[in-house]
C-alpha atoms as a PDB file:
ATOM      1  CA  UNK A   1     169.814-118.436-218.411  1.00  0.00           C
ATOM      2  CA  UNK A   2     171.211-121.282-217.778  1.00  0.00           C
ATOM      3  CA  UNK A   3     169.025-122.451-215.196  1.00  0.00           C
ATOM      4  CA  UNK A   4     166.348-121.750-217.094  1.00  0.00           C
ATOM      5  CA  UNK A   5     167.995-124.232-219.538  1.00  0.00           C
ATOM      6  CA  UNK A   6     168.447-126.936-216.481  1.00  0.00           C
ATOM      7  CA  UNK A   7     164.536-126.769-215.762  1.00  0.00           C
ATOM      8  CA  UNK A   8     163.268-127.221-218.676  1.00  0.00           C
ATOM      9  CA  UNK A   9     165.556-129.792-220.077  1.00  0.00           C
ATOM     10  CA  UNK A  10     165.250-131.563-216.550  1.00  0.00           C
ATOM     11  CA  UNK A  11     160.964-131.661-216.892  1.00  0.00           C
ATOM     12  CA  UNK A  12     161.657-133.185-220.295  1.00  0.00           C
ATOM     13  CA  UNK A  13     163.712-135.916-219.255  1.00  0.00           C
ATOM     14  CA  UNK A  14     161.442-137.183-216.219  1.00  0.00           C
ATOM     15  CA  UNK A  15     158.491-136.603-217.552  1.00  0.00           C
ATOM     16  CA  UNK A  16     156.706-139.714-218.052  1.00  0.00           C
ATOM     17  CA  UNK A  17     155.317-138.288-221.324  1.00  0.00           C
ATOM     18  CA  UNK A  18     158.306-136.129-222.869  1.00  0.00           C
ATOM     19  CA  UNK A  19     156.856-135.551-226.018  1.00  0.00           C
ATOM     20  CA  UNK A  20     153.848-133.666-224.402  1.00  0.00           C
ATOM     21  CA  UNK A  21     156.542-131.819-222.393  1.00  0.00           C
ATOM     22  CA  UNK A  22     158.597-130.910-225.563  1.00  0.00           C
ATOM     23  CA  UNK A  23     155.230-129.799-227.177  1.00  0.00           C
ATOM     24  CA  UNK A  24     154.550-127.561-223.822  1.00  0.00           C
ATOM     25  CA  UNK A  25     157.520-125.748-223.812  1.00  0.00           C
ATOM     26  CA  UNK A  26     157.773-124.996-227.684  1.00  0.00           C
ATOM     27  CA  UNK A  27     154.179-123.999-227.238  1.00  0.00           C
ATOM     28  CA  UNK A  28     154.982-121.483-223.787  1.00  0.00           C
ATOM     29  CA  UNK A  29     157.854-120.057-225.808  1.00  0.00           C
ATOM     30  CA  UNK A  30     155.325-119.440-229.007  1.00  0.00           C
ATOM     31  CA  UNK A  31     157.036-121.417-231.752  1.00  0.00           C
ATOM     32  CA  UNK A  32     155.773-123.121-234.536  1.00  0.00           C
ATOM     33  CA  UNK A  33     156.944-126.523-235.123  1.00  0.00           C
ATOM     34  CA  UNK A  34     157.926-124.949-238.355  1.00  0.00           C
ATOM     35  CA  UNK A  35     159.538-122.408-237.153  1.00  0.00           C
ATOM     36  CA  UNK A  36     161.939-124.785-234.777  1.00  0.00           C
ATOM     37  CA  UNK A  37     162.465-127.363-237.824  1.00  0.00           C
ATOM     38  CA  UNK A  38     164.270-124.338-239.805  1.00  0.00           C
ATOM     39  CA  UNK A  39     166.113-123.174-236.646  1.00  0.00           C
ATOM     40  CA  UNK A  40     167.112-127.195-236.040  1.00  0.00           C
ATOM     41  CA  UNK A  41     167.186-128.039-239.446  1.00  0.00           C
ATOM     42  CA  UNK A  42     165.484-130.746-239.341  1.00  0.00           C
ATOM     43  CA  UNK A  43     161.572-131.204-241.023  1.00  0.00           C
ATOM     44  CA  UNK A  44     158.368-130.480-239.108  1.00  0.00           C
ATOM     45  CA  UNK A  45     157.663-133.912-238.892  1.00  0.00           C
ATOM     46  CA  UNK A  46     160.370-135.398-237.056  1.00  0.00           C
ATOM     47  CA  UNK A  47     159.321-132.347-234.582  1.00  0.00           C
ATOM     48  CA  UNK A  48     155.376-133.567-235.049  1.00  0.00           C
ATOM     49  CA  UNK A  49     156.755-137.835-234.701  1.00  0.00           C
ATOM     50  CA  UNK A  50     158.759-136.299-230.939  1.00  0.00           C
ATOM     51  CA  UNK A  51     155.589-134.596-229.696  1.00  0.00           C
ATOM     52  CA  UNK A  52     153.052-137.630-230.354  1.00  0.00           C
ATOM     53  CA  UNK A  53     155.489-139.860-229.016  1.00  0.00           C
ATOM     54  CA  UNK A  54     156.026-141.408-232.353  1.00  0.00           C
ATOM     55  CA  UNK A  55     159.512-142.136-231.725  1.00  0.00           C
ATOM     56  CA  UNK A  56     161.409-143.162-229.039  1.00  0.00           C
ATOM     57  CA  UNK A  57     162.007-140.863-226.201  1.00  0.00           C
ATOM     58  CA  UNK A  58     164.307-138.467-226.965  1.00  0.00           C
ATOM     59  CA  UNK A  59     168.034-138.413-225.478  1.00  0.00           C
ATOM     60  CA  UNK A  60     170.186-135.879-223.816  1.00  0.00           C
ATOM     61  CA  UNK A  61     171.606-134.924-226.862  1.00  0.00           C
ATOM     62  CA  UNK A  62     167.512-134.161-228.997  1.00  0.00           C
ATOM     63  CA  UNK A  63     166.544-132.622-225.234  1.00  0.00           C
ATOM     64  CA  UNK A  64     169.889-130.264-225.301  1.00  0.00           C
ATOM     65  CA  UNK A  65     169.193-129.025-228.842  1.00  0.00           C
ATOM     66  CA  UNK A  66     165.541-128.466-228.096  1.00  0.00           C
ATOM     67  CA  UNK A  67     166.703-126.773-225.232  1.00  0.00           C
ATOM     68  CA  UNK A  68     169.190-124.549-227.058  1.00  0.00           C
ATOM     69  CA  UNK A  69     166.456-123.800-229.712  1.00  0.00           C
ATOM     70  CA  UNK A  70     163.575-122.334-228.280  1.00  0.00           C
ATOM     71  CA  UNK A  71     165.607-120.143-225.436  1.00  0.00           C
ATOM     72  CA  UNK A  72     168.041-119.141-228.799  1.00  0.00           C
ATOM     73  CA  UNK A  73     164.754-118.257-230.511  1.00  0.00           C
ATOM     74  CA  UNK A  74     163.725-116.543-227.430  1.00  0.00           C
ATOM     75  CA  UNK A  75     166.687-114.175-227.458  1.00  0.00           C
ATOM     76  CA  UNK A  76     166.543-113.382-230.926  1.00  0.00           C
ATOM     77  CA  UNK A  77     163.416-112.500-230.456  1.00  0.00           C
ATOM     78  CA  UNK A  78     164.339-110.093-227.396  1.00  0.00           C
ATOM     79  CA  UNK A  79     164.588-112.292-224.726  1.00  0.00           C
ATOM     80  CA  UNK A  80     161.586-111.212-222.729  1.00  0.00           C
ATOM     81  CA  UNK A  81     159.765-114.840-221.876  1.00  0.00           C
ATOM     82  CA  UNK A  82     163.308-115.847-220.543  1.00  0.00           C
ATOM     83  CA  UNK A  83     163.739-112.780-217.955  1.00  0.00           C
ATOM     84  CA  UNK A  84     160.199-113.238-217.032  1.00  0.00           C
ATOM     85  CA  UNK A  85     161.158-117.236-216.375  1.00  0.00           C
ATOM     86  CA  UNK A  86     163.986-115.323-214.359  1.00  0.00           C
ATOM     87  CA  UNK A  87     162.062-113.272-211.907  1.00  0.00           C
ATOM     88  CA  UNK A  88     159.477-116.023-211.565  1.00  0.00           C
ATOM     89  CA  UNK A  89     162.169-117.939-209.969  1.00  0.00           C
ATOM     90  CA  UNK A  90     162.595-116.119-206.944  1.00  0.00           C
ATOM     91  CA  UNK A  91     160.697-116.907-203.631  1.00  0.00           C
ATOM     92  CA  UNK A  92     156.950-115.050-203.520  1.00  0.00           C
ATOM     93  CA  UNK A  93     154.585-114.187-200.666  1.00  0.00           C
ATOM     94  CA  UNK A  94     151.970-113.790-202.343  1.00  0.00           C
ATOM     95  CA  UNK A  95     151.116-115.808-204.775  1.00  0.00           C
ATOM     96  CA  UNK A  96     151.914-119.388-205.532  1.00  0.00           C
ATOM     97  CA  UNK A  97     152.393-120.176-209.234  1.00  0.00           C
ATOM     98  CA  UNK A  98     151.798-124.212-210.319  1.00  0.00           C
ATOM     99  CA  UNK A  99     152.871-125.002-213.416  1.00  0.00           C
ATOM    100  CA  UNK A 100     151.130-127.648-215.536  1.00  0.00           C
ATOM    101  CA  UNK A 101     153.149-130.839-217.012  1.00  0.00           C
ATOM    102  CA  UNK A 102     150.784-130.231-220.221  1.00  0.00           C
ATOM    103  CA  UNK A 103     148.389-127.815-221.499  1.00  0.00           C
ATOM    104  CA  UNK A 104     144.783-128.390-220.007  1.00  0.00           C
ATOM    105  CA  UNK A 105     141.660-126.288-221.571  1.00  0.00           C
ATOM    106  CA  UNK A 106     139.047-124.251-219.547  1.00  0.00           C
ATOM    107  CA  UNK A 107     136.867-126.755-218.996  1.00  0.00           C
ATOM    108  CA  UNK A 108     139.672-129.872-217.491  1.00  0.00           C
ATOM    109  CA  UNK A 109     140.243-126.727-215.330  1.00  0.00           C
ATOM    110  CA  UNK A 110     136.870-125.979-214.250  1.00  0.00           C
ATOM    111  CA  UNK A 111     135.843-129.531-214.016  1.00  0.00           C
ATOM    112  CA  UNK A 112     139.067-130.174-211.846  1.00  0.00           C
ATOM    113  CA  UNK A 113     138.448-127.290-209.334  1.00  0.00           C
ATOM    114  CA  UNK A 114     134.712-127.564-209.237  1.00  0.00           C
ATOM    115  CA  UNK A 115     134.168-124.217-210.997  1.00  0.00           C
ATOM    116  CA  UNK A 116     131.410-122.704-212.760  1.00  0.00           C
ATOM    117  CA  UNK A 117     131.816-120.428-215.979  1.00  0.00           C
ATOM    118  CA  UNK A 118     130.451-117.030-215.269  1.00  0.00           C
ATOM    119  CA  UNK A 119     131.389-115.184-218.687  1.00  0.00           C
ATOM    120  CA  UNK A 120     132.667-116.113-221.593  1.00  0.00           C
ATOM    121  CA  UNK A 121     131.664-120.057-221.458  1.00  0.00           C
ATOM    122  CA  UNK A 122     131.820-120.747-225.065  1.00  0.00           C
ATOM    123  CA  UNK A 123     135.843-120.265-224.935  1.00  0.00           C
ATOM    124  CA  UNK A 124     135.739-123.065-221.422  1.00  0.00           C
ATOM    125  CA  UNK A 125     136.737-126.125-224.195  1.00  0.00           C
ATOM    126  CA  UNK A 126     139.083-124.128-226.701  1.00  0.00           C
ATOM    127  CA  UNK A 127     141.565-122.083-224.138  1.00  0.00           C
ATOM    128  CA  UNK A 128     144.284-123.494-223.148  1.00  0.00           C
ATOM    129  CA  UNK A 129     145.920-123.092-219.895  1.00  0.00           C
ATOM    130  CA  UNK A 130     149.915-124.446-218.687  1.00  0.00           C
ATOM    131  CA  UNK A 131     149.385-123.702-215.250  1.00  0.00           C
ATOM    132  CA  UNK A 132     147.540-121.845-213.120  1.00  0.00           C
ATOM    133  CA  UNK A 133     148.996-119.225-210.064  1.00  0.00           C
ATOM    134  CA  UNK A 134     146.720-119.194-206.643  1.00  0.00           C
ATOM    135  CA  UNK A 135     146.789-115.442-205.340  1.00  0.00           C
ATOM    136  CA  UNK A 136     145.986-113.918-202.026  1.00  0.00           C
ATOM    137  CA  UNK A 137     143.989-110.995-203.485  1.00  0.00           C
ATOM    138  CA  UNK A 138     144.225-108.848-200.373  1.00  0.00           C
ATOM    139  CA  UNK A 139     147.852-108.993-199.907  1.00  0.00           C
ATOM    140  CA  UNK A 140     148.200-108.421-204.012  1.00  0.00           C
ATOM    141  CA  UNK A 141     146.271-105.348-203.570  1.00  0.00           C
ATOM    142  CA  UNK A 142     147.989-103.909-200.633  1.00  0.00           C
ATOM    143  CA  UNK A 143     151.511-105.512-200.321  1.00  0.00           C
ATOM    144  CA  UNK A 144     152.841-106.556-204.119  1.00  0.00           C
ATOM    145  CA  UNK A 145     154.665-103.878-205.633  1.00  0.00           C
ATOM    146  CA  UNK A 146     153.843-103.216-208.669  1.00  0.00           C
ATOM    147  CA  UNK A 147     156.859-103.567-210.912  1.00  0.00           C
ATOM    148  CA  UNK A 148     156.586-107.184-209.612  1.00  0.00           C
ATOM    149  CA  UNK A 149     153.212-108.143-210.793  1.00  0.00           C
ATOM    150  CA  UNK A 150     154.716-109.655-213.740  1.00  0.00           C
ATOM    151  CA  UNK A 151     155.882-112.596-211.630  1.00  0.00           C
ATOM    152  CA  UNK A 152     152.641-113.153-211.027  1.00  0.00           C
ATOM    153  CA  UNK A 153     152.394-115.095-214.498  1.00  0.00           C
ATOM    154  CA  UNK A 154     155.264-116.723-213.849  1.00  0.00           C
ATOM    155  CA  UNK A 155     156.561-118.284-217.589  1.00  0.00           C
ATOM    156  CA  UNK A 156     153.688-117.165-219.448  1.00  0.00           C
ATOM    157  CA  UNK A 157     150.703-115.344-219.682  1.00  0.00           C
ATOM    158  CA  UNK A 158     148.397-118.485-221.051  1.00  0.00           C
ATOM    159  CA  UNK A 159     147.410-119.898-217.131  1.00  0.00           C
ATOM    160  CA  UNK A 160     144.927-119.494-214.876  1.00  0.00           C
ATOM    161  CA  UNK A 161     145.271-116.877-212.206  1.00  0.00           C
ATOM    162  CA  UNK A 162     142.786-118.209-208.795  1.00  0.00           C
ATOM    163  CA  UNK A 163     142.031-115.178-206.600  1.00  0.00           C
ATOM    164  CA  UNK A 164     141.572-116.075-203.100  1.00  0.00           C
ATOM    165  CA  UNK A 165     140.100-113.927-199.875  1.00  0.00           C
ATOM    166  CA  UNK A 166     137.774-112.406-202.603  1.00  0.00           C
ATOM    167  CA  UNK A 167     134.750-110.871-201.289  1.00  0.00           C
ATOM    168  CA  UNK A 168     132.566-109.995-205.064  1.00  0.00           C
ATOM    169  CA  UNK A 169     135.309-110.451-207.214  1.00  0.00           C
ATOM    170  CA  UNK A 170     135.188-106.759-208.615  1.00  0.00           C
ATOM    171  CA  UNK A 171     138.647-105.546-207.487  1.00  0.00           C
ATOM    172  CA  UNK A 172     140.591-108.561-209.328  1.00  0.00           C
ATOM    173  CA  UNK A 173     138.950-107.769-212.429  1.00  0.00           C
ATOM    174  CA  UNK A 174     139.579-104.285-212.272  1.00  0.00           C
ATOM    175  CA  UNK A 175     143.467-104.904-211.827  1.00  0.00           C
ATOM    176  CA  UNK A 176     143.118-107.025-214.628  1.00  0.00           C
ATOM    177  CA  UNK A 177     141.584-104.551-216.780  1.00  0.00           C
ATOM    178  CA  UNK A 178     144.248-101.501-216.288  1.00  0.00           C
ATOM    179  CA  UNK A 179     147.158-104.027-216.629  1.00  0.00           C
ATOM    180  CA  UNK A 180     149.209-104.376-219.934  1.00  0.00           C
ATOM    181  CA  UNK A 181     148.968-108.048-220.226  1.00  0.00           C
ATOM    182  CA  UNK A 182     146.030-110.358-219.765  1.00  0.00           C
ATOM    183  CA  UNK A 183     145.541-113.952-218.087  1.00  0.00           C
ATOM    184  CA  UNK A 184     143.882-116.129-220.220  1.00  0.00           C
ATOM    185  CA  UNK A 185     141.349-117.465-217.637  1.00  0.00           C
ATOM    186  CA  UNK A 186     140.254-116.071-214.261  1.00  0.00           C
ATOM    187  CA  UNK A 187     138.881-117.993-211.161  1.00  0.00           C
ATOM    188  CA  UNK A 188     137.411-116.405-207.711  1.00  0.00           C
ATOM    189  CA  UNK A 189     137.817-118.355-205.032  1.00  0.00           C
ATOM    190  CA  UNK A 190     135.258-118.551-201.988  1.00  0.00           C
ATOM    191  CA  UNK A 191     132.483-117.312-204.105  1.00  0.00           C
ATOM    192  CA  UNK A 192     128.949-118.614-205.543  1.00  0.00           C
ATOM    193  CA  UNK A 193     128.431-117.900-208.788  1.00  0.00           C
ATOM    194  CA  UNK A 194     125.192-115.836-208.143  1.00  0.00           C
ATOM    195  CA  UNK A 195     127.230-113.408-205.777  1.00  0.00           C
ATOM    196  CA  UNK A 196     130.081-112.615-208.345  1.00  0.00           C
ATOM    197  CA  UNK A 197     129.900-108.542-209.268  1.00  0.00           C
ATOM    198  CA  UNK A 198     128.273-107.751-212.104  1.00  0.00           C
ATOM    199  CA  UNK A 199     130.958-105.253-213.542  1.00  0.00           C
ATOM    200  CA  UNK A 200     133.385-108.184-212.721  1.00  0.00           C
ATOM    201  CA  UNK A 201     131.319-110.152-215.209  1.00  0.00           C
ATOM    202  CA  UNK A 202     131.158-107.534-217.787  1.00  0.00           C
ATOM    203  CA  UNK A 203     134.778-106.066-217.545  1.00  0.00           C
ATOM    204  CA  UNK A 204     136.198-110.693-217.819  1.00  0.00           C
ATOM    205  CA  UNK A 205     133.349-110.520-221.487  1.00  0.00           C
ATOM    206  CA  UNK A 206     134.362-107.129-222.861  1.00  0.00           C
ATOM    207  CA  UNK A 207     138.360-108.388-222.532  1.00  0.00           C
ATOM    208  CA  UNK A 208     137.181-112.027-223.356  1.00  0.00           C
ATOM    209  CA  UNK A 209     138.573-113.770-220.408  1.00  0.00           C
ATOM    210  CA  UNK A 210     137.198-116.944-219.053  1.00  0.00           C
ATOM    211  CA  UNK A 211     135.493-116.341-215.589  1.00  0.00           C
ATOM    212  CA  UNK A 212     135.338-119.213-212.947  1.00  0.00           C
ATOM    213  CA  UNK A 213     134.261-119.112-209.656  1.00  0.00           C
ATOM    214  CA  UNK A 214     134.142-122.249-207.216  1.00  0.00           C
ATOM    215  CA  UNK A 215     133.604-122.914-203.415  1.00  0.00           C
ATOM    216  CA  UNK A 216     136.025-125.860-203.065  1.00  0.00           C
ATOM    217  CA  UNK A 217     137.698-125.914-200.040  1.00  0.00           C
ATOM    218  CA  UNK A 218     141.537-124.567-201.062  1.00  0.00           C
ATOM    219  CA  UNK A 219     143.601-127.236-200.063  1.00  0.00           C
ATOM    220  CA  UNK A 220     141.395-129.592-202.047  1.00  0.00           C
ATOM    221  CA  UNK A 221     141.983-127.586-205.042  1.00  0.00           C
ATOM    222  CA  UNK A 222     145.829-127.059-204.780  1.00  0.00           C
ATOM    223  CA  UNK A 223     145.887-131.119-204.255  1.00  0.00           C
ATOM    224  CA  UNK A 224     143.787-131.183-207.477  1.00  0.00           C
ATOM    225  CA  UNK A 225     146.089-128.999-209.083  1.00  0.00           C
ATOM    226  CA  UNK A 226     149.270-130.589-208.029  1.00  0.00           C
ATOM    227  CA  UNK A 227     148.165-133.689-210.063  1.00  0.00           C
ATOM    228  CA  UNK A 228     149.082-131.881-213.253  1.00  0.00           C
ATOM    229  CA  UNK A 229     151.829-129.961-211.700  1.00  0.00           C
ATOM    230  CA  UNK A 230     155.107-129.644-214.160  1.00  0.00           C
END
């Protein structure tokens, strides 16, 4: 836990825009600013005046009680986005999880990555995504075991998971669709648009996720990527 602590409170204090990193965080860890003035004592608005960058940035000592907070608020709450933080520490194979400075919506995403929506389009400008995890889709399928597919969403489930190696984008979806918890936006990677599955499209409306697909070159879109990187 504690390096959980280090990581978070370390991405605060570089950040050239720590209130937008504060607001991240509180938001990845699902607390209301409310919520975290009660548990700090303190009133929603000196939490609102940190987040807009309404006061100066905040010191060791306002980025150690944050800190303290939302993990504290975590465990109370069971602990589970902190283990998951945990496990998504350790070195992967398959999949490379970026993690986002700031949350981005659908369409910053799409527009970053050169990707078209393929269902659900009307969500593109109101989901929100904190990073987004680049997966080799044929060694997911037949390598990753599956009590570690978790990992895959590395501090939380609101990101963007980027199949690669896909040939119709069917058998990402399907995983999707049998697993317990959702991403909140899909892209295929490699693919036009007009060749995405059908059932791929219809299984990403009927469990409302954003569907992307784009034919930039990969190492273009990890550079792309990296500019928002945490």
């Amino acid at each position: 836990m504690k390096q959980v602590k280090i990581k978070i409170a370390g991405e605060i204090a570089l950040s050239p825009d720590p209130g937008s990193a504060m607001k991240k965080w509180r938001e990845v860890f699902g607390i209301s600013q409310t919520e975290l003035a009660k548990f700090l004592k303190i009133t929603s608005s000196t939490i609102s005046d940190y987040e807009g960058n309404r006061r100066k940035s905040p010191g060791i000592n306002v980025i150690q009680r944050f800190v303290d907070a939302i993990v504290e608020i975590d465990r109370q709450r069971g602990g589970e986005l902190v283990k998951r933080f945990q496990e998504a520490e350790s070195p992967q194979e398959f999949f490379e999880a970026i993690n986002f400075s700031r949350a981005i919506t659908g369409k910053e995403l799409a527009d970053l990555i050169g990707a078209k929506a393929v269902a659900c389009a009307d969500k593109l400008p109101s989901v929100n995504v904190y990073g987004c995890t680049i997966i080799d889709s044929i060694k997911v399928i037949l390598e990753l075991p599956y009590e570690s597919f978790m990992k895959i969403y590395s501090t939380t489930t609101q990101r963007a998971l980027a199949f690669t190696n896909v040939a119709t984008g069917r058998s990402p979806l399907v995983a999707i669709r049998v697993s317990p918890i959702k991403p909140a936006l899909v892209v295929l990677h490699g693919l036009k648009p007009e060749k995405v599955d059908k059932l791929a499209i219809r299984i990403a409306e009927s469990e409302g996720i954003v569907l992307l697909s784009t034919t930039m070159p990969l190492e273009e879109m990890r550079e792309n990527l990296a500019k928002i990187r945490a």
